[in-house]
Protein backbone atom coordinates (compact mmCIF):
# COMPACT_ATOMS: atom_id res chain seq x y z
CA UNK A 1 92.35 92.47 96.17
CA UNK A 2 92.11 96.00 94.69
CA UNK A 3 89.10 98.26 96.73
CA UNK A 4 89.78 101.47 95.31
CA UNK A 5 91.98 102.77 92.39
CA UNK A 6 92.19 105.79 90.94
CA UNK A 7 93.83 104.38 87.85
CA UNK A 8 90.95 101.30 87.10
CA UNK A 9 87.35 100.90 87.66
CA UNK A 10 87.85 98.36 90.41
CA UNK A 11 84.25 98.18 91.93
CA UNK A 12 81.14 100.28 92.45
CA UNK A 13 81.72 102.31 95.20
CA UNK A 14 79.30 104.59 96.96
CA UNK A 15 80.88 107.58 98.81
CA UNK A 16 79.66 109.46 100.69
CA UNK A 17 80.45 112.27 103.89
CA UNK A 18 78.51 111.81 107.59
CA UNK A 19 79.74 115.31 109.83
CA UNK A 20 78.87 115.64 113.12
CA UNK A 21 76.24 117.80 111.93
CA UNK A 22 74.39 114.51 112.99
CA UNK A 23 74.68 115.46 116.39
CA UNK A 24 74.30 119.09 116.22
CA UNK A 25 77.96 119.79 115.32
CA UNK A 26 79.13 122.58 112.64
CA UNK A 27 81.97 120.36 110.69
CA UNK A 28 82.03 120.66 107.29
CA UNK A 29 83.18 117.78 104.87
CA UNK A 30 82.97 117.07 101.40
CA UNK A 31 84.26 114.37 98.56
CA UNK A 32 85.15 115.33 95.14
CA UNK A 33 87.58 113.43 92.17
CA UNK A 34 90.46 115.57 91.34
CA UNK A 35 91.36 115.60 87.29
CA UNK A 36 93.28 111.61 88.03
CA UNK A 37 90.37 110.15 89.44
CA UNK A 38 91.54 110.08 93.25
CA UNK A 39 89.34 110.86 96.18
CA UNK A 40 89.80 114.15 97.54
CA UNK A 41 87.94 114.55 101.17
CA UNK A 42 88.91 117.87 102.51
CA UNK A 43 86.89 120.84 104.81
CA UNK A 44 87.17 121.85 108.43
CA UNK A 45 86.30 120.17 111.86
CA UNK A 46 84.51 122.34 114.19
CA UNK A 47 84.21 121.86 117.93
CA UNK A 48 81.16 124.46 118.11
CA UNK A 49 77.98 122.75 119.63
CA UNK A 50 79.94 119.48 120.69
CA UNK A 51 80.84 118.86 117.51
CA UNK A 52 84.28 117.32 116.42
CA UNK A 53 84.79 115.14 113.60
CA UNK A 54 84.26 114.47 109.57
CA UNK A 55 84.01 110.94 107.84
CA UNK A 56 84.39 109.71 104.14
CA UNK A 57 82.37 106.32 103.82
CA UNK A 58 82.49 103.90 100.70
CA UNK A 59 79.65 101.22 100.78
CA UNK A 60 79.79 98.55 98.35
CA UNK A 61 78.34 94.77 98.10
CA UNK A 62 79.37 92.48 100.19
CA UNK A 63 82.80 91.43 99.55
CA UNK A 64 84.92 88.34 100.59
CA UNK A 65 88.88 89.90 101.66
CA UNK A 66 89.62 86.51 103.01
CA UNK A 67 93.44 85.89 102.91
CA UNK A 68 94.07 89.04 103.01
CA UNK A 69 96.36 89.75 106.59
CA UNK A 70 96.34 93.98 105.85
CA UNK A 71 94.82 96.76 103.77
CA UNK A 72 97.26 99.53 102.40
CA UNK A 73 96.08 103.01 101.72
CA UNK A 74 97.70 105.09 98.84
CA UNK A 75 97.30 108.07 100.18
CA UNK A 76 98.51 111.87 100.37
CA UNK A 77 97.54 113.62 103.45
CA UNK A 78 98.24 116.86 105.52
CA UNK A 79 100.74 116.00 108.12
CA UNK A 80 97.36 115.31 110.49
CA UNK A 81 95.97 111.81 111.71
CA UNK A 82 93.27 110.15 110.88
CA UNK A 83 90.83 106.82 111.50
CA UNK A 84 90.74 103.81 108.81
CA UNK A 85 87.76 102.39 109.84
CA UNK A 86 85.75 99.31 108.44
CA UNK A 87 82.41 97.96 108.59
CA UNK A 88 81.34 94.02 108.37
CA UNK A 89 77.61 94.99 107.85
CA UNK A 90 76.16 98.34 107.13
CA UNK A 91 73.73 97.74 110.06
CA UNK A 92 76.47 97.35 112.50
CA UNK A 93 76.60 100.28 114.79
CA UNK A 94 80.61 99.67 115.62
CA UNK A 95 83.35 100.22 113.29
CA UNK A 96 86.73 98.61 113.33
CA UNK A 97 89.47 101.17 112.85
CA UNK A 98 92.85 101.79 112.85
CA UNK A 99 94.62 105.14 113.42
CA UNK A 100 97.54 106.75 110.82
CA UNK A 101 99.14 109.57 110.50
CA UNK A 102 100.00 111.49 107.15
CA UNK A 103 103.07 113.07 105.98
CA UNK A 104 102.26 115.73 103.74
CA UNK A 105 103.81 113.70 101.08
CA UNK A 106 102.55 110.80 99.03
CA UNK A 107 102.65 107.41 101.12
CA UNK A 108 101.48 103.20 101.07
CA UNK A 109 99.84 103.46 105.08
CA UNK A 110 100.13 99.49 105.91
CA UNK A 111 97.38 98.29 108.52
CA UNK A 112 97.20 94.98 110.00
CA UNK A 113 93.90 93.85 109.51
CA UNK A 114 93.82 91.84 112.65
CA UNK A 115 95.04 94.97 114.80
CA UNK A 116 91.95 96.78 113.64
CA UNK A 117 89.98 97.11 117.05
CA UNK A 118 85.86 97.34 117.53
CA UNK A 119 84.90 101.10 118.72
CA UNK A 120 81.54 102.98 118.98
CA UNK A 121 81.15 106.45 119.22
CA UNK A 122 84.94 107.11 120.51
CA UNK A 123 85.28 104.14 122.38
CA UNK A 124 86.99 101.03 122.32
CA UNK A 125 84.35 98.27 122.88
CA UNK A 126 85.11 94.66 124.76
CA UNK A 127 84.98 92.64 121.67
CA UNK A 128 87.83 90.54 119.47
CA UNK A 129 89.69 92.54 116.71
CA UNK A 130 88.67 92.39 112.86
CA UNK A 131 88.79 88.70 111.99
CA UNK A 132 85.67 88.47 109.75
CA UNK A 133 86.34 87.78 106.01
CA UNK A 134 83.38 89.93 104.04
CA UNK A 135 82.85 93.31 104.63
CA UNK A 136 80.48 96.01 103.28
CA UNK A 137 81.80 99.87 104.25
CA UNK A 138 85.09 101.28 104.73
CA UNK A 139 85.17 104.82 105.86
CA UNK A 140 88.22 107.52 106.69
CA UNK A 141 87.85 109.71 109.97
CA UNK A 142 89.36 112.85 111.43
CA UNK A 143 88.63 113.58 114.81
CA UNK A 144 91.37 115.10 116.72
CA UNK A 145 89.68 117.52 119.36
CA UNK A 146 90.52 120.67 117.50
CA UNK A 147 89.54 122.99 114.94
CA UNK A 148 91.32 122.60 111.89
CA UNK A 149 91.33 122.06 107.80
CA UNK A 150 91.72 118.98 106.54
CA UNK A 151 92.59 117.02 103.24
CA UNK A 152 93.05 113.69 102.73
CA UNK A 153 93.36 112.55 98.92
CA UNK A 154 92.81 108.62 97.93
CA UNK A 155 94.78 106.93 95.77
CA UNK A 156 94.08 103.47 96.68
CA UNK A 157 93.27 100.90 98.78
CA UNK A 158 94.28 97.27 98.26
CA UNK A 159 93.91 94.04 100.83
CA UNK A 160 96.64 91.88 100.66
């Protein structure tokens, strides 16, 4: 099941940025579409007033990925890492993430759903992996404890 395309209006997607100016940080990120329709999320983490990390988050309806045993991300990155993260219910303060890094070069991530682990605010909480079958958010992350630019562009994202 096609998420995200750049190439096809797969679903209504709401994205969106949360910075840790949420907490009193200074990061800076933004979304835009380039000229073929992928996600660009690019801008610069700050560590000034505790702060520390960026997010891109696309909400949509509910939707069923059952049978699905990983999600791959098109994606061209920056040669930094970065969180996949997903969200059963918009309500749900935890996310279940995986971490990737990027190349610099255009590149299919591949994430095991099932290795996708529950974590709150940093940490890694004492509850099963990803197993659930509808979701409602995915998001994209960079957090890496230092100041830097950033750019992450989205081609895709498919559950298969």
């Amino acid at each position: 099941m096609i998420l995200f395309s750049s190439n096809q209006k797969v679903m209504d997607c709401k994205w969106k940025t949360i910075n840790d100016v949420v907490m009193g940080g200074k990061s800076i990120g933004i979304i835009e579409f380039n000229h073929d329709s992928q996600v660009v999320f690019k801008g610069k983490v700050s560590l000034e007033n505790n702060g520390g990390f960026s997010s891109a988050k696309c909400e949509f309806s509910e939707t069923n990925i059952e049978g699905a045993t990983k999600v791959v991300l098109r994606v061209k990155g920056d040669g930094k890492n970065y969180q996949f993260r997903i969200k059963v219910n918009s309500l749900d303060n935890h996310s279940y993430i995986a971490k990737f890094s990027t190349s610099g070069k255009w590149e299919d991530i591949e994430i095991n759903l099932n290795t996708m682990f529950p974590s709150f605010r940093g940490r890694k909480l004492d509850l099963p992996n990803l197993s659930e079958k509808l979701i409602r958010e995915i998001a994209f992350l960079i957090a890496n404890k230092s100041e830097e630019y950033f750019e992450l562009v989205i081609d895709g994202i498919e559950f298969k």
